[in-house]
N, C-alpha and C. Protein backbone atom coordinates (compact mmCIF):
# COMPACT_ATOMS: atom_id res chain seq x y z
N UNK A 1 0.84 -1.19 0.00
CA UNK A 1 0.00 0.00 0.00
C UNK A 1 0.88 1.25 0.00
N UNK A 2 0.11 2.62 -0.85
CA UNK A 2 1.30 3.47 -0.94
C UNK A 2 0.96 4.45 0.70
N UNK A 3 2.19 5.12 0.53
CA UNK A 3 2.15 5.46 2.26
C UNK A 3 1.57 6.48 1.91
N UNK A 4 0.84 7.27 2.79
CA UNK A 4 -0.15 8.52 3.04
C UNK A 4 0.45 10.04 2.41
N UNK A 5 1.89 10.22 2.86
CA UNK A 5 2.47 11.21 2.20
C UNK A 5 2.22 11.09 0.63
N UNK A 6 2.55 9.64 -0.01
CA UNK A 6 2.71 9.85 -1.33
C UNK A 6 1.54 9.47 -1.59
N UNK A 7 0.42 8.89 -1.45
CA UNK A 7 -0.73 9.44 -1.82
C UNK A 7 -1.11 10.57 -1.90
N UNK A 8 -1.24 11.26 -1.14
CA UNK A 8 -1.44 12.61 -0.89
C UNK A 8 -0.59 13.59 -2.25
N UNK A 9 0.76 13.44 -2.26
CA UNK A 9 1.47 14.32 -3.49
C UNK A 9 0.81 13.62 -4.66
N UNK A 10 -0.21 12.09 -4.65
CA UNK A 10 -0.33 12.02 -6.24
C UNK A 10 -1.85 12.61 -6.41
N UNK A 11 -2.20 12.87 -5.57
CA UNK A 11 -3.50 13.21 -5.57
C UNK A 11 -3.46 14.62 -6.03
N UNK A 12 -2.80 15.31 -5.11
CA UNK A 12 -2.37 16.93 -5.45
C UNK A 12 -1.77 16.90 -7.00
N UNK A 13 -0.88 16.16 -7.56
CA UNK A 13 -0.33 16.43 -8.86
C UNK A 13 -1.54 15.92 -9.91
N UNK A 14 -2.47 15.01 -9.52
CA UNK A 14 -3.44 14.84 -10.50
C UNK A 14 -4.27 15.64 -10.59
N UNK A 15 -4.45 16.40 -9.42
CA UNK A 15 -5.63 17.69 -9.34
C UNK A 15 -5.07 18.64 -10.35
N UNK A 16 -3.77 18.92 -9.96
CA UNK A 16 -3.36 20.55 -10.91
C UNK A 16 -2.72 19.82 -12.41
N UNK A 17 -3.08 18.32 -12.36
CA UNK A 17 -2.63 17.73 -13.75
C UNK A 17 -3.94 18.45 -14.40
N UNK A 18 -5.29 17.33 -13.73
CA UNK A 18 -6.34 17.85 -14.28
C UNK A 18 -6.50 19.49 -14.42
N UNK A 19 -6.57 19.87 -13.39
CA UNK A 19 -6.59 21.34 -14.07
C UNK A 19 -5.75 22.01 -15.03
N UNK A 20 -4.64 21.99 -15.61
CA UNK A 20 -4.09 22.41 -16.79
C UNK A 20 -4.92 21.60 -17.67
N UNK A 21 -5.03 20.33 -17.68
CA UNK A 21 -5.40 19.71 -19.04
C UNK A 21 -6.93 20.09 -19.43
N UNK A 22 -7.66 20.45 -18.92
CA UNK A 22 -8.87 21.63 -18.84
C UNK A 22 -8.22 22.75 -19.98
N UNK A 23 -7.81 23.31 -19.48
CA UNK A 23 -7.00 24.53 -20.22
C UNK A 23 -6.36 24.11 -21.13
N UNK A 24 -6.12 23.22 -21.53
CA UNK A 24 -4.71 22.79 -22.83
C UNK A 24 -5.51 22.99 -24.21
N UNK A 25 -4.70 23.69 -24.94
CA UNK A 25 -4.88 23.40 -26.22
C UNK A 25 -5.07 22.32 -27.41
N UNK A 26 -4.88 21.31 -26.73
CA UNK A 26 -4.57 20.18 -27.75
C UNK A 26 -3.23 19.92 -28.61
N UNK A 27 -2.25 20.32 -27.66
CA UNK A 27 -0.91 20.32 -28.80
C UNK A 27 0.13 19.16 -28.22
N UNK A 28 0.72 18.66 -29.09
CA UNK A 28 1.87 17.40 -28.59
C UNK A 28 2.08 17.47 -27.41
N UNK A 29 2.74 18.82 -26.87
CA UNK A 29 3.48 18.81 -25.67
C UNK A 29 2.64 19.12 -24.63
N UNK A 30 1.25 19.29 -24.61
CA UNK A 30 0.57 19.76 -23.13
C UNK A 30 0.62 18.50 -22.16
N UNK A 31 0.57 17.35 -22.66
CA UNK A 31 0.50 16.42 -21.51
C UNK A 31 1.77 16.23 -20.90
N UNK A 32 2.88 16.01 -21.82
CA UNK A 32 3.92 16.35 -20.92
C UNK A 32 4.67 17.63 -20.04
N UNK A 33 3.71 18.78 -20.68
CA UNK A 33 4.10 20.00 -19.19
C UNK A 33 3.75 19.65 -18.25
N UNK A 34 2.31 19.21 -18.82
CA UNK A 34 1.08 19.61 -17.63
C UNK A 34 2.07 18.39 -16.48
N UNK A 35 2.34 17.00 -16.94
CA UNK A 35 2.49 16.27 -16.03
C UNK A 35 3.97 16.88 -15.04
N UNK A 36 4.73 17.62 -15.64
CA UNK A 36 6.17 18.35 -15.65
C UNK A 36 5.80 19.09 -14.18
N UNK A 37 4.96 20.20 -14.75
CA UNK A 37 4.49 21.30 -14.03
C UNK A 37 3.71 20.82 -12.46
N UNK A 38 2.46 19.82 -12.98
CA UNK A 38 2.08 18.91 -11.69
C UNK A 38 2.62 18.50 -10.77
N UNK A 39 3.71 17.74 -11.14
CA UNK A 39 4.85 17.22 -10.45
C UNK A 39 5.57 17.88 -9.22
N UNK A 40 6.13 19.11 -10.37
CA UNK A 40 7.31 20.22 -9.60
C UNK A 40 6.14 21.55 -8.57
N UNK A 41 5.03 21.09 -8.75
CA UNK A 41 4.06 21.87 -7.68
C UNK A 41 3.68 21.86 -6.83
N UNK A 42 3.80 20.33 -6.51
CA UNK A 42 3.53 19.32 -5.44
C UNK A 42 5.16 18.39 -4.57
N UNK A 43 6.06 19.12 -5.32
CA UNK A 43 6.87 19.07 -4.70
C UNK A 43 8.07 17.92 -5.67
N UNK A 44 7.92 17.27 -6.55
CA UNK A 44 8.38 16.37 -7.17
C UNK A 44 9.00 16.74 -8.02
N UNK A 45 10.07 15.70 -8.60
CA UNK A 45 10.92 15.79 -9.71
C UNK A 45 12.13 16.54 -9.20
N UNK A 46 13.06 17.19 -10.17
CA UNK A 46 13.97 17.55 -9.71
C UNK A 46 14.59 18.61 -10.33
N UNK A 47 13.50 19.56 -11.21
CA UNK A 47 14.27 20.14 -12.08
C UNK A 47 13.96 21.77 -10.85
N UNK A 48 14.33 22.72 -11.36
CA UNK A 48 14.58 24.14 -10.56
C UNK A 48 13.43 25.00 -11.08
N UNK A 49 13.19 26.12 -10.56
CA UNK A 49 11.94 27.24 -10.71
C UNK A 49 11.49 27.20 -12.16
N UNK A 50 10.48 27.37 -12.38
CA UNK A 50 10.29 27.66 -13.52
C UNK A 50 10.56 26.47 -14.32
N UNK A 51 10.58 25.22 -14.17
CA UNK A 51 11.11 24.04 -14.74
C UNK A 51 12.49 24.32 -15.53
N UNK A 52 13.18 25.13 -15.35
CA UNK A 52 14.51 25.50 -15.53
C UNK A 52 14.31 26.45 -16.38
N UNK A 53 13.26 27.19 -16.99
CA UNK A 53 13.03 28.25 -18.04
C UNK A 53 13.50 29.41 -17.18
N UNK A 54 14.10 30.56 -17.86
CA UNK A 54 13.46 31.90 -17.44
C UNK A 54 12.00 32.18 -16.94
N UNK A 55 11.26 33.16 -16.32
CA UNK A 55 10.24 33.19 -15.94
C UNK A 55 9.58 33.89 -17.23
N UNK A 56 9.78 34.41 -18.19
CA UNK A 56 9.10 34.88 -19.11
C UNK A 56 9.01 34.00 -20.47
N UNK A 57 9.95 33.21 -20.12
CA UNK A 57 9.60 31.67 -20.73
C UNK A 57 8.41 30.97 -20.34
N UNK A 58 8.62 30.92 -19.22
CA UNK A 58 7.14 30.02 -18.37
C UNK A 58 6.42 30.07 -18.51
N UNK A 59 6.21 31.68 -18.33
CA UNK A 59 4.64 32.42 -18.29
C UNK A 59 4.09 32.02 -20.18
N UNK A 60 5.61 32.40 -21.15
CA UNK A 60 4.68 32.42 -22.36
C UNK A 60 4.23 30.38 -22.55
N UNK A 61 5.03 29.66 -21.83
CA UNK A 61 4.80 27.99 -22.26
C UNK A 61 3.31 27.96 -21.44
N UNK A 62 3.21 28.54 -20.71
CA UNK A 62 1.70 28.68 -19.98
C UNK A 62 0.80 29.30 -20.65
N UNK A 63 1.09 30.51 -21.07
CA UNK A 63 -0.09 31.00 -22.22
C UNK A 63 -0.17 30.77 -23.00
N UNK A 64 0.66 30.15 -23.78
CA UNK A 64 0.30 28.90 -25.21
C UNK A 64 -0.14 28.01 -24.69
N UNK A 65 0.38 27.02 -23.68
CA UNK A 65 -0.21 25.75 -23.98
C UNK A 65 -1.61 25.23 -23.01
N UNK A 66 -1.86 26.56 -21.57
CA UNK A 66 -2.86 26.37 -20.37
C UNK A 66 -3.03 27.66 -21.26
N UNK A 67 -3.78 28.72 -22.16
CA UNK A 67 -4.27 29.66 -21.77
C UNK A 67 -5.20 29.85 -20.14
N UNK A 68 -5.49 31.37 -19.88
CA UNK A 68 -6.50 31.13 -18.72
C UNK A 68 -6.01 30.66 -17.17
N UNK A 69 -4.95 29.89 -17.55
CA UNK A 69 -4.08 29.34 -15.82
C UNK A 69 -3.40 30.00 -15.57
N UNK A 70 -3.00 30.56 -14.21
CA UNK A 70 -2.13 31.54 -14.06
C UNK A 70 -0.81 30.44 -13.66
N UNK A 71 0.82 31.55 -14.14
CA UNK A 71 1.44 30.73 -14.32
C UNK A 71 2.38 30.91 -12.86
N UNK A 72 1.14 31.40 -11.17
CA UNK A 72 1.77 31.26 -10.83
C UNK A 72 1.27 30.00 -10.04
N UNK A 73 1.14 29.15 -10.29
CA UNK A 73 1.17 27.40 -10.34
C UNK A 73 2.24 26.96 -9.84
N UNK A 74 3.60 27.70 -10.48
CA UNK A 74 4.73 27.62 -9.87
C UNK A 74 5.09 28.82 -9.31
N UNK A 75 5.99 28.89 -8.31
CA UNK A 75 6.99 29.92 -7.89
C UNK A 75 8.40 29.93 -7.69
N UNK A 76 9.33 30.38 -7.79
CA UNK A 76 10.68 30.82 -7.23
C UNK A 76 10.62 29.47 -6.24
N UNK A 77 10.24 29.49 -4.94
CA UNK A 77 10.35 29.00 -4.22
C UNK A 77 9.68 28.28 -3.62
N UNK A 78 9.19 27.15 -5.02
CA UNK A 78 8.16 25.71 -4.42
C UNK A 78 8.95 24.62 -4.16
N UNK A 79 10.18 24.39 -3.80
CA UNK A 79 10.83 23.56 -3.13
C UNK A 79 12.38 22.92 -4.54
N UNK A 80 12.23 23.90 -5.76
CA UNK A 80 13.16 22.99 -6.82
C UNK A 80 14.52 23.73 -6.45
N UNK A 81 15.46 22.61 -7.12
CA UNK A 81 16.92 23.28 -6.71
C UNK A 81 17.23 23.90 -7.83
N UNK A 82 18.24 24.97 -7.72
CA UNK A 82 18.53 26.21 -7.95
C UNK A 82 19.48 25.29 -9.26
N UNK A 83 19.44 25.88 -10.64
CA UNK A 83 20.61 25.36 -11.65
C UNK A 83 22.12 25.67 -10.91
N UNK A 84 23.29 24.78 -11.06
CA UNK A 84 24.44 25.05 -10.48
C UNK A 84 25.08 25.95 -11.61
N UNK A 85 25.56 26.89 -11.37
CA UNK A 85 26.77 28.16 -12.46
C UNK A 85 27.14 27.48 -13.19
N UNK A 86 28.04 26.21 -12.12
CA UNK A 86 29.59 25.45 -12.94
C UNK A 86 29.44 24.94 -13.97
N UNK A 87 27.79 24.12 -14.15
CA UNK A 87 27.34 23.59 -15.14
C UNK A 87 26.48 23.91 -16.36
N UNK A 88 26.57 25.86 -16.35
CA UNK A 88 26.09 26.19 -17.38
C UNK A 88 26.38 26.19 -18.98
N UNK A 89 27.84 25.29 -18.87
CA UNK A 89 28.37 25.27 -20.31
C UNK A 89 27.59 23.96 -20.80
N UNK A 90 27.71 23.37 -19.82
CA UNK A 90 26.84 21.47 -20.47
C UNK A 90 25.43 21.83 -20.34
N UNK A 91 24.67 22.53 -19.75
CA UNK A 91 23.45 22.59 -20.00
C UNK A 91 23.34 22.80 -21.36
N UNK A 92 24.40 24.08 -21.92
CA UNK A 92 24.38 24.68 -23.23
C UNK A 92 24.38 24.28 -24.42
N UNK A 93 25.36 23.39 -23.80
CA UNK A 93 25.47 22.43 -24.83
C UNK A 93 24.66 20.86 -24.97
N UNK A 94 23.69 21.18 -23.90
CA UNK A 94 22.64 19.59 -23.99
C UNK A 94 21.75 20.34 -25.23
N UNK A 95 21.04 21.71 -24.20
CA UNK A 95 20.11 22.31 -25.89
C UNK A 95 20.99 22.46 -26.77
N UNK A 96 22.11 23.11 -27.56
CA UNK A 96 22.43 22.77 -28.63
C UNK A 96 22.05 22.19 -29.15
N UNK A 97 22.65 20.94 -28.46
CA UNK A 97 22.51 19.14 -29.11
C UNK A 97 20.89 18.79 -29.52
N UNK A 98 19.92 19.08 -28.53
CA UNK A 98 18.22 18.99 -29.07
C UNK A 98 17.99 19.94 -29.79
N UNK A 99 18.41 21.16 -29.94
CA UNK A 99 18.02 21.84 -30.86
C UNK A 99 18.03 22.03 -32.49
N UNK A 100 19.16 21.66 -32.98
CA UNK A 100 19.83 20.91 -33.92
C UNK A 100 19.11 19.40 -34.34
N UNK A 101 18.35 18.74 -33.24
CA UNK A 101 17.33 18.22 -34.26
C UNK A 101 15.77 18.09 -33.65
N UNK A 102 15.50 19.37 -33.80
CA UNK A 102 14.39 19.46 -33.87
C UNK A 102 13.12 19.30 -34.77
N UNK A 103 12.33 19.39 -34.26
CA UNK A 103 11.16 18.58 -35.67
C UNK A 103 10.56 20.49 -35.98
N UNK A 104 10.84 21.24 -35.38
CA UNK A 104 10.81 22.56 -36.33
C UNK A 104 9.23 22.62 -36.44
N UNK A 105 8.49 22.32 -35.69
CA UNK A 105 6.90 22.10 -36.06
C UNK A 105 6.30 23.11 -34.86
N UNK A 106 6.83 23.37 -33.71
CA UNK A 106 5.98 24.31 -32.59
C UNK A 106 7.36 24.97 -31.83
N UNK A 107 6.71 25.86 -31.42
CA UNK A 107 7.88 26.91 -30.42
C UNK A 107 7.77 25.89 -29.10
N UNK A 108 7.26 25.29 -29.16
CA UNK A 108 7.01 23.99 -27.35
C UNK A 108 8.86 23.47 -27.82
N UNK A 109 9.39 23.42 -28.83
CA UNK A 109 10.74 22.40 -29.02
C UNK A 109 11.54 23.31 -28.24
N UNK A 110 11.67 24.62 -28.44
CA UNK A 110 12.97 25.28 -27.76
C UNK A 110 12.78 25.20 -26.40
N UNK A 111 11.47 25.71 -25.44
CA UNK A 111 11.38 25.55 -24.40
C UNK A 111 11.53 23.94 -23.96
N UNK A 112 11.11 22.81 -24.57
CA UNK A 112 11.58 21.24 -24.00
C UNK A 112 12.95 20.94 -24.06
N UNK A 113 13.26 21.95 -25.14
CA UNK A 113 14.72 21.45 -25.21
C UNK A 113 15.73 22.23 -23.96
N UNK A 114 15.34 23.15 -23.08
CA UNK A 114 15.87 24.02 -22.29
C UNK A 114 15.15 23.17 -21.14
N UNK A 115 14.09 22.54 -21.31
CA UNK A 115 13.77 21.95 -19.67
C UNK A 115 14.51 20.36 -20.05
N UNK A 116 14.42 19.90 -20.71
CA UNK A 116 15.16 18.63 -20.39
C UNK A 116 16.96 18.49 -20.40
N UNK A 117 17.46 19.92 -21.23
CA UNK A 117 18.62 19.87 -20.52
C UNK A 117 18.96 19.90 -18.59
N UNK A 118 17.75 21.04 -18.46
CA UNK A 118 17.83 21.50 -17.13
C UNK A 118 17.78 19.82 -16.05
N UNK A 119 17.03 18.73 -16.49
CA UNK A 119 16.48 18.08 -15.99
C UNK A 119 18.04 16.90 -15.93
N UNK A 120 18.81 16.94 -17.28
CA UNK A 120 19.87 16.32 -17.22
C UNK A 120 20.40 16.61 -16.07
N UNK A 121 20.89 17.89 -15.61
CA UNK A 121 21.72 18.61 -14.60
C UNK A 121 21.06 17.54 -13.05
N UNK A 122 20.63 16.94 -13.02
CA UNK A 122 20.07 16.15 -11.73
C UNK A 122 20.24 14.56 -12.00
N UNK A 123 20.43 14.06 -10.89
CA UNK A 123 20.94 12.39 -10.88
C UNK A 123 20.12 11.77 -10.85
N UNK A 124 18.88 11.80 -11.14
CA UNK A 124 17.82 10.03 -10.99
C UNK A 124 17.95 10.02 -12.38
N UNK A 125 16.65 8.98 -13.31
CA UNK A 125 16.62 8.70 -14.06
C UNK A 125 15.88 10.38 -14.90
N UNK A 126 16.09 10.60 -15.67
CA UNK A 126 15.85 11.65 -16.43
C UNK A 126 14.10 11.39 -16.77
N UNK A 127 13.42 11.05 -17.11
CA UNK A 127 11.53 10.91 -16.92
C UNK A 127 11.48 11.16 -15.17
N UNK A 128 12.01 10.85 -14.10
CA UNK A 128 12.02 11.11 -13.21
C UNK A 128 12.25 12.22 -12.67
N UNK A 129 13.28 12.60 -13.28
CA UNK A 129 13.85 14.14 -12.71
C UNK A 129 13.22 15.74 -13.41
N UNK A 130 12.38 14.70 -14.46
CA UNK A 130 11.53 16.13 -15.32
C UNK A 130 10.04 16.20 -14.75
N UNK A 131 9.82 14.88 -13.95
CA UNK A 131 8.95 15.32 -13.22
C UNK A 131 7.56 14.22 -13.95
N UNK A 132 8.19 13.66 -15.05
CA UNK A 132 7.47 13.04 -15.96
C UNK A 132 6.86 11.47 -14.98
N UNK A 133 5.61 11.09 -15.53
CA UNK A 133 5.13 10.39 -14.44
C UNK A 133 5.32 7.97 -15.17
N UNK A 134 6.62 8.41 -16.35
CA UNK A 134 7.18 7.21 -16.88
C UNK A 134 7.90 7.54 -17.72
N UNK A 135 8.62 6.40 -18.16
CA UNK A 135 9.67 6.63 -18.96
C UNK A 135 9.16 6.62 -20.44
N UNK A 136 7.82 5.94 -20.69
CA UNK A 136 7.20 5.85 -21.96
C UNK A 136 6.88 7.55 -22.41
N UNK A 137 6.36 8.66 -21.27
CA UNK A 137 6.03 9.52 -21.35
C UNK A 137 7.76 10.60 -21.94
N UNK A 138 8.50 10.46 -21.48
CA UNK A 138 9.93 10.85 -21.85
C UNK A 138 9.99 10.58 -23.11
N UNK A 139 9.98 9.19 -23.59
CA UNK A 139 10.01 8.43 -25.50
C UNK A 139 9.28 9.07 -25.97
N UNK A 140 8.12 9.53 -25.57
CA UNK A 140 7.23 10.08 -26.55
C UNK A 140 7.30 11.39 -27.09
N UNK A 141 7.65 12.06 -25.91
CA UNK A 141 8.37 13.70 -25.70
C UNK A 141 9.48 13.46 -26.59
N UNK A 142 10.85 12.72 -26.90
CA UNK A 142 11.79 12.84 -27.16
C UNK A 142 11.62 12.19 -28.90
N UNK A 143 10.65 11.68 -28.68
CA UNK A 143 10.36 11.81 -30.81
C UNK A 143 9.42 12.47 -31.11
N UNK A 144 8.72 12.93 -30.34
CA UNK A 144 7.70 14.19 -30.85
C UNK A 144 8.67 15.21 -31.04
N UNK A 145 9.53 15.61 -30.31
CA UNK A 145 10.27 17.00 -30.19
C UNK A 145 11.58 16.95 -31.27
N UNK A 146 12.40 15.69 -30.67
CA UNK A 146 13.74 15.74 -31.43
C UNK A 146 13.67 14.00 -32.65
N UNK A 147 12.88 14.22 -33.28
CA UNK A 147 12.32 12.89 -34.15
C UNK A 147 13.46 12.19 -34.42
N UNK A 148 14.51 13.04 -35.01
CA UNK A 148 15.76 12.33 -35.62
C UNK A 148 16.66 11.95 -34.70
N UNK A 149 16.66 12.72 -33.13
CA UNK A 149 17.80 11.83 -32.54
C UNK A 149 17.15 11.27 -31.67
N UNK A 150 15.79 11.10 -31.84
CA UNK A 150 15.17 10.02 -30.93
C UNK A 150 15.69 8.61 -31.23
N UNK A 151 15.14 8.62 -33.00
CA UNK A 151 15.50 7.54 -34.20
C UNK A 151 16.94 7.04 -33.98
N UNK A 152 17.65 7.71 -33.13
CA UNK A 152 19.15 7.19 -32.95
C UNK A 152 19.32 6.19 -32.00
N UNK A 153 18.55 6.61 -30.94
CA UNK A 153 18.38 5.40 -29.78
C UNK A 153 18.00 3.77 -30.16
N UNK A 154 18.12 3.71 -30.94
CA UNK A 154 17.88 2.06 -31.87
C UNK A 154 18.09 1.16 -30.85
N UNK A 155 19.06 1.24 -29.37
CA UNK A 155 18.77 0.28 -28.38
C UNK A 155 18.25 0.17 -27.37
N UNK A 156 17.33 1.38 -27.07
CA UNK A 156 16.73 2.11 -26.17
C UNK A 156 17.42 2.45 -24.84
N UNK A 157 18.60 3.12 -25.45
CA UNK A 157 19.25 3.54 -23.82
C UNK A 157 18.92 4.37 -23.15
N UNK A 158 19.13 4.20 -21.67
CA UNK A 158 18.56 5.28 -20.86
C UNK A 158 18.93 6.84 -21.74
N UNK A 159 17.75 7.71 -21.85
CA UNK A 159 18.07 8.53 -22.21
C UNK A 159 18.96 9.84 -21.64
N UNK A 160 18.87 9.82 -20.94
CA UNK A 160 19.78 10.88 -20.01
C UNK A 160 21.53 9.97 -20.47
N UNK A 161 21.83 8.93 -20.24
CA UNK A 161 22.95 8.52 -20.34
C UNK A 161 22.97 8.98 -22.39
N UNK A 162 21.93 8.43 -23.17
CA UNK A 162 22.26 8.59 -24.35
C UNK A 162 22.57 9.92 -24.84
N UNK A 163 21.88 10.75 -24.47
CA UNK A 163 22.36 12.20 -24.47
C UNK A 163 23.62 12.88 -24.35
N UNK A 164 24.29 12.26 -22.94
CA UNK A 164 25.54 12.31 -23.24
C UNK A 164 26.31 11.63 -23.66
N UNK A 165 26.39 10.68 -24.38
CA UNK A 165 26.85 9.52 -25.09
C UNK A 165 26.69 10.51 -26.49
N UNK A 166 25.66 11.44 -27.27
CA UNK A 166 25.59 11.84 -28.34
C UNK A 166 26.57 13.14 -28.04
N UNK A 167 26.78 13.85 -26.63
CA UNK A 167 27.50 14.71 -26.67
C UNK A 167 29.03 14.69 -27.23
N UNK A 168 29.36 13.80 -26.54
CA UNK A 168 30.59 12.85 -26.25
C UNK A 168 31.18 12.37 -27.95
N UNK A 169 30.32 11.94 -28.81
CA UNK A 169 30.44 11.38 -29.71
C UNK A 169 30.78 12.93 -30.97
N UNK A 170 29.91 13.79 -30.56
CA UNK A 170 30.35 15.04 -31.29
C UNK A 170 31.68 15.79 -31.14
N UNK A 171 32.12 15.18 -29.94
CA UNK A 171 33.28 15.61 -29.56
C UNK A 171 34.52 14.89 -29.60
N UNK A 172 34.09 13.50 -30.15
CA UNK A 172 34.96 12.94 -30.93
C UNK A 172 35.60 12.11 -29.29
N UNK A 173 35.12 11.82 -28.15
CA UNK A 173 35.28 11.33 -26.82
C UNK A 173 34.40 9.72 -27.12
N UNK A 174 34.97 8.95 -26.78
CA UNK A 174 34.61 7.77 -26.90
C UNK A 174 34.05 7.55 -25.04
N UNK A 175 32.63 7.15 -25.06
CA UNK A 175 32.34 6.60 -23.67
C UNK A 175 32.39 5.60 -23.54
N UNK A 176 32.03 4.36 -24.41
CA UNK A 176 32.35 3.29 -23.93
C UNK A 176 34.16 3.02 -23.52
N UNK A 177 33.95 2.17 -22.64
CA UNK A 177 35.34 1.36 -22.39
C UNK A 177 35.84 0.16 -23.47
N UNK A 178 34.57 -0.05 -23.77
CA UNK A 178 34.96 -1.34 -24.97
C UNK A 178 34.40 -0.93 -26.30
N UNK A 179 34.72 -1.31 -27.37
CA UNK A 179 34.58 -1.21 -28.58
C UNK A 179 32.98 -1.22 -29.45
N UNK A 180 32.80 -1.92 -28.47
CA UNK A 180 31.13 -2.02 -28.62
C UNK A 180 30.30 -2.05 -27.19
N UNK A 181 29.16 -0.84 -27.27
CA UNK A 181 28.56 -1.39 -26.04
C UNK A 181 28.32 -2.66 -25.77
N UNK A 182 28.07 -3.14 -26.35
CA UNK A 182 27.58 -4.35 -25.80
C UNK A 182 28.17 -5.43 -25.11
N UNK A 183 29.73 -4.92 -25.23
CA UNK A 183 30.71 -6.01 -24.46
C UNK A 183 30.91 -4.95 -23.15
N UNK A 184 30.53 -3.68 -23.08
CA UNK A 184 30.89 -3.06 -21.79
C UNK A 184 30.63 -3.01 -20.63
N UNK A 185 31.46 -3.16 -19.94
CA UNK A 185 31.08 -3.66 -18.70
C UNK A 185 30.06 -3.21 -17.62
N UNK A 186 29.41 -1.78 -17.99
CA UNK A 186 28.77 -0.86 -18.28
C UNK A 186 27.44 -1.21 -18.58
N UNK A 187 27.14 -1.91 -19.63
CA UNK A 187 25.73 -2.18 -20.43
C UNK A 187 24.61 -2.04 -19.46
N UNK A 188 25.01 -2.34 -18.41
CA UNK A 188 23.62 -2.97 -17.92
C UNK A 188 23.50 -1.56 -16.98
N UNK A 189 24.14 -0.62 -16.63
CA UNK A 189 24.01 0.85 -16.18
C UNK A 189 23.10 1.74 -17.45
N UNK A 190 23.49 1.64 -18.55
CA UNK A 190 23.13 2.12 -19.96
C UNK A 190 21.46 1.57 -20.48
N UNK A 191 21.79 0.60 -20.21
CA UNK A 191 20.39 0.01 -20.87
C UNK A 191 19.34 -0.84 -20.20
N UNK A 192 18.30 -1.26 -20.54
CA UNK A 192 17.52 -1.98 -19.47
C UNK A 192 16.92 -1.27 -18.51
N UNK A 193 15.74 -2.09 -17.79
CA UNK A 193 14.63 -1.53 -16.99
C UNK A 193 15.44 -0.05 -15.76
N UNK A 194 14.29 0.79 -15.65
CA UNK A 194 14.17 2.06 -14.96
C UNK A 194 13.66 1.41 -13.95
N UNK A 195 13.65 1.79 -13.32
CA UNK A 195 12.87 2.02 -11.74
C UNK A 195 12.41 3.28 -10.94
């Protein structure tokens, strides 16, 4: 049985789930804010204010995709951690990397591509740390948004690890230890069931 606290936070994140999705437009990405935003309101996930946007980012990913909701749903100070300085060059370079293949179809790509870098910057599993409520919900986000380097994942690796595995590879840095993942000793950190 789930314990009372976390009942309680899923109850609260389904309430203000449901309430954005009231308000949503009907576009690719509202179910994965809304679940993003739910999450980080009620205290979950792991990404920072504003789901790592600027605040005039927020407000406009809120008035496109919740018209009518106010976007202060979130605040400054609903419990997310603060982006670290040191790591503002790799954030930079995570959007780069999604931006560059974007499916070019809605302004929702630049802002996902700025919250799921933000979401890299944190240690659980990346659908976890965006606040996302599975990892199927992440796959879906990550070929709706970036189609072509979704299409790259051909072995379904954790995505947060594949991400930087595509960084790495632009940079001409080899991550595996062995020649092929699949002999690395590694594999089973890389690929295979989430929790």
């Amino acid at each position: 049985m789930m314990p009372a606290a976390a009942r309680h936070q899923t109850y609260d994140a389904s309430h203000v789930f449901e309430r954005l999705m009231v308000r949503a437009i009907g576009a690719g990405n509202d179910r994965a804010f809304a679940s993003m935003i739910a999450t980080r309101a009620t205290g979950g996930g792991a990404l920072p204010a504003w789901l790592g946007l600027e605040l005039d980012s927020f407000r406009q990913l809120m008035g496109y995709h919740f018209p009518g909701v106010s976007p202060d749903v979130l605040t400054a100070s609903d419990g997310g951690t603060p982006l670290a300085l040191a790591r503002h060059e790799e954030r930079q370079d995570l959007i780069a990397l999604l931006l560059a293949y974007r499916a070019d179809i809605s302004p929702s790509e630049i802002w996902m591509a700025q919250i799921v870098a933000a979401g890299c910057m944190a240690n659980d599993h990346l659908w976890h740390d965006l606040g996302l409520w599975n990892r199927d919900e992440l796959t879906a986000l990550m070929q709706r948004n970036f189609p072509a380097l979704a299409a790259g994942n051909v072995h379904d690796m954790k995505w947060k690890r594949f991400l930087y595995k595509q960084l790495c590879e632009t940079a001409a840095v080899n991550v595996c230890r062995a020649p092929s993942c699949e002999v690395c000793i590694d594999y089973s950190l890389c690929f295979g069931v989430e929790d």
